[in-house]
Structures are given as structure tokens and as C-alpha cells.
C-alpha atoms as a PDB file:
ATOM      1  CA  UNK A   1    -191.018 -55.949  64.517  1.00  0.00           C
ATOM      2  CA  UNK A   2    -191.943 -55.862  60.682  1.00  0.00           C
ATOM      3  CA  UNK A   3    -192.007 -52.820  58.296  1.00  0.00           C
ATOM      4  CA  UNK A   4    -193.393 -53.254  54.363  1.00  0.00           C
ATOM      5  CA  UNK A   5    -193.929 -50.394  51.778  1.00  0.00           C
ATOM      6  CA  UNK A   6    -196.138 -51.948  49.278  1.00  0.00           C
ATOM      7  CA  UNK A   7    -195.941 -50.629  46.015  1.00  0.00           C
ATOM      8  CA  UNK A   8    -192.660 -48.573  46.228  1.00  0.00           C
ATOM      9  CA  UNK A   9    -191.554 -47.814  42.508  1.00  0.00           C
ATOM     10  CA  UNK A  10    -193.953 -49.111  40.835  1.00  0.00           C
ATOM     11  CA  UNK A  11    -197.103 -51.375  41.668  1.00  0.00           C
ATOM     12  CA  UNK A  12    -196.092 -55.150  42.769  1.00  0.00           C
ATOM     13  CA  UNK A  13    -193.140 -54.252  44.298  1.00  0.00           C
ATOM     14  CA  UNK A  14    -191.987 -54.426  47.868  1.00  0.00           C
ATOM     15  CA  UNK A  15    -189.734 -52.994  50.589  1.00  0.00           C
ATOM     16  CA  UNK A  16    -189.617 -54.955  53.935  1.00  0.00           C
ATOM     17  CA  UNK A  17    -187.477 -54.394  57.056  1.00  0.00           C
ATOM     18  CA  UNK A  18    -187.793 -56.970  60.358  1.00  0.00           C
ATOM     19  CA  UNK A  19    -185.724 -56.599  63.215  1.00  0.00           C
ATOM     20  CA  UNK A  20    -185.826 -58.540  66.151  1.00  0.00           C
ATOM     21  CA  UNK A  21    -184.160 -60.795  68.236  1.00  0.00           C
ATOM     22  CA  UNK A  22    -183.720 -65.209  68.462  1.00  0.00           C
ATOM     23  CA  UNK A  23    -184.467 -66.792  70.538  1.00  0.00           C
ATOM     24  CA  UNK A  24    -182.107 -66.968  74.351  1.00  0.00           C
ATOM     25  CA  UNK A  25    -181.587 -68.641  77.107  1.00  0.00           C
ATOM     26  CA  UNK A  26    -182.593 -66.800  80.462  1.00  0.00           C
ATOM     27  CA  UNK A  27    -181.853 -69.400  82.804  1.00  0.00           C
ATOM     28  CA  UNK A  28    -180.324 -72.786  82.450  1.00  0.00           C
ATOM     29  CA  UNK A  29    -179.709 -75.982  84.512  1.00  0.00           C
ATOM     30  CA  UNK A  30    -178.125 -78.852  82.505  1.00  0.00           C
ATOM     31  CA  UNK A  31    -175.984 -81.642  85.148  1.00  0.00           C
ATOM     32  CA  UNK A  32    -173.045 -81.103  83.079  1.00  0.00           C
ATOM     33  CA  UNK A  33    -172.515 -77.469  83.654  1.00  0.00           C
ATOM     34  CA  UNK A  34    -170.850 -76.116  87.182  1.00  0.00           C
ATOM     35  CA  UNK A  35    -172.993 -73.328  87.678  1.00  0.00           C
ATOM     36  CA  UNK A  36    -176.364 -71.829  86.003  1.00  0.00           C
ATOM     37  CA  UNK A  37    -175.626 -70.679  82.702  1.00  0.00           C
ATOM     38  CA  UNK A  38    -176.856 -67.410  81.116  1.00  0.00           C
ATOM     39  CA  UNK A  39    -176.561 -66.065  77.816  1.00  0.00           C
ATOM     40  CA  UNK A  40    -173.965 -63.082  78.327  1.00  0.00           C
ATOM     41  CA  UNK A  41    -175.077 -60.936  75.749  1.00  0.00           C
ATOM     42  CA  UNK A  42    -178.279 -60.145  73.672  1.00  0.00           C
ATOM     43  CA  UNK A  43    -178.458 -61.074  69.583  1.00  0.00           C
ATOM     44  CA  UNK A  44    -180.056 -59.097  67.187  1.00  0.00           C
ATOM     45  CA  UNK A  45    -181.207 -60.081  64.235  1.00  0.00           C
ATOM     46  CA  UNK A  46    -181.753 -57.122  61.159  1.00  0.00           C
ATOM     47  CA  UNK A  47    -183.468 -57.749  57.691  1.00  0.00           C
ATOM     48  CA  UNK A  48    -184.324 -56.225  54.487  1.00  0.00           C
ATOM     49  CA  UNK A  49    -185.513 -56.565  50.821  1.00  0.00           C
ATOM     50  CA  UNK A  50    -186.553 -55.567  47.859  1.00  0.00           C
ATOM     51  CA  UNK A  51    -189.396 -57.442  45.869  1.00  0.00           C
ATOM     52  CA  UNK A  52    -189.028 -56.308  42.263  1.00  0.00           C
ATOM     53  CA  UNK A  53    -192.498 -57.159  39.963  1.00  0.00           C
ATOM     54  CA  UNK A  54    -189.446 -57.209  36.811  1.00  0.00           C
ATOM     55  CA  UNK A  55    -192.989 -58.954  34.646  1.00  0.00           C
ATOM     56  CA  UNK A  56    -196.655 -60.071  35.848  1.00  0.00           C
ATOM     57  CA  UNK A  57    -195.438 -63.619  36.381  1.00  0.00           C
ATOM     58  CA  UNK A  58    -191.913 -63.061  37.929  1.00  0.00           C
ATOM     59  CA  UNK A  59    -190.316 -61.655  41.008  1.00  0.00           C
ATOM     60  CA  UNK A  60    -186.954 -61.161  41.900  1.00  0.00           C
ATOM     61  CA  UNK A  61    -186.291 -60.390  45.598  1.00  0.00           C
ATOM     62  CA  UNK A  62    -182.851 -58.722  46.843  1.00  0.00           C
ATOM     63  CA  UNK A  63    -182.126 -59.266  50.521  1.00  0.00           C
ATOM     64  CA  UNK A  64    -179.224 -58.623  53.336  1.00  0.00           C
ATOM     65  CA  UNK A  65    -179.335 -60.120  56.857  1.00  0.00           C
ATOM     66  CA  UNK A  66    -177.252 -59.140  59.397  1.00  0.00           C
ATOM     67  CA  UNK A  67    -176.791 -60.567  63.389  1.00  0.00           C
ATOM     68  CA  UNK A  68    -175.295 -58.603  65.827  1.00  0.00           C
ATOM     69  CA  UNK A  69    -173.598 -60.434  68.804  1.00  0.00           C
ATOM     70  CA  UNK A  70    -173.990 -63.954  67.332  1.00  0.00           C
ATOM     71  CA  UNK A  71    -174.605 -66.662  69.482  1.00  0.00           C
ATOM     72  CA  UNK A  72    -176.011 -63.693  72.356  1.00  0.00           C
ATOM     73  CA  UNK A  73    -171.842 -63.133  72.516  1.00  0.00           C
ATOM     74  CA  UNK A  74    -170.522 -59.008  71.954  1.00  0.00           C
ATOM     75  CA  UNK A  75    -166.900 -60.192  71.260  1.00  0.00           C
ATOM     76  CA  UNK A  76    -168.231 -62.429  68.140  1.00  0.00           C
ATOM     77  CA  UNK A  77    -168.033 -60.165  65.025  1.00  0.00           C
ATOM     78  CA  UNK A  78    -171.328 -59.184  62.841  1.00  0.00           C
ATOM     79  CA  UNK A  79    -172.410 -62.355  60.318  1.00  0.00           C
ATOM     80  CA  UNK A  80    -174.151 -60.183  57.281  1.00  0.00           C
ATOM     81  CA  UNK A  81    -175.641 -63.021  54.911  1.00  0.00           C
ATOM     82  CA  UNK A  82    -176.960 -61.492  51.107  1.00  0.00           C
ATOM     83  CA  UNK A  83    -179.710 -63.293  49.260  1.00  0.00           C
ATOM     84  CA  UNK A  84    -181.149 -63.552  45.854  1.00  0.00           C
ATOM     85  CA  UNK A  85    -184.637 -65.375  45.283  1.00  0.00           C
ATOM     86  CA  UNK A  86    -186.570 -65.515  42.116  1.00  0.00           C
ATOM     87  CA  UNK A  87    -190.420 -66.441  42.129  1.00  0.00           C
ATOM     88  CA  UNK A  88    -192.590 -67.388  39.071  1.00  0.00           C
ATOM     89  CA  UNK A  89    -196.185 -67.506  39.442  1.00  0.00           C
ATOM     90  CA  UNK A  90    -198.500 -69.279  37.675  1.00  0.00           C
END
């Protein structure tokens, strides 16, 4: 699911928000494991940024990403990853 506020400050900018969740394994059936293996939990994957017009030809773009249950597993803790991206356009 994707959310974007276009224009929020001033015109060029953007908000965004996506939420959603990788991809899992439902059922699996590899030789080497005993039994059929199932992901235990469910993953969820949570993102947002800010896409700042700072000049008609430049961008700068704020973001945080966060995963809940990584690897579909409840007892891993949150990963929370921050980015920075810069666009010029010509």
C-alpha cells in the first residue's frame, strides 16, 4: 500500500508512506529439511520520505525504513535503516 502528498510545503515537494509486506514462504519442500517448513511469523516492511524541491534542478530526499519481525521471525528485533539521496536534474 502507497500514500504520497504532492506538493506538501511548497510546490515540488513530496511526502510518501508504503507499507507492506516481502515476500514469504507458505509452504516448503526442500530434501534437506525433516519436515515442511513454514515461515513462523509475518514481516512487515514500513517506509517514508520527504522529497524537498531545495532549487528547480535539485532534490534532496530524507527517508527511514523500518522491518518488523525480520526474516518473518517475532523474536528478531526491529532493523530501522535511514537514507539520504540527492537528485540533480538536467
Amino acid at each position: 500500500m502507497t500514500l504520497a502528498i504532492a506538493d506538501l510545503g511548497k510546490p515540488g515537494n513530496l511526502l510518501g508512506l508504503v507499507f507492506g509486506q516481502p515476500p514469504k514462504t507458505m509452504r516448503n519442500q526442500f530434501a534437506v529439511r525433516q519436515k515442511p517448513y513454514v515461515d513462523p511469523d509475518t514481516s512487515l516492511h514500513l517506509e517514508t520520505f520527504y522529497q524537498w524541491r531545495v532549487v528547480d534542478n535539485f532534490n534532496l530526499s530524507l527517508g527511514l525504513i523500518v522491518v518488523f519481525n525480520p526474516e518473518h521471525n517475532a523474536a528478531n528485533d526491529p532493523v530501522y535503516i535511514g537514507t539520504l539521496r540527492s537528485s540533480f536534474l538536467f
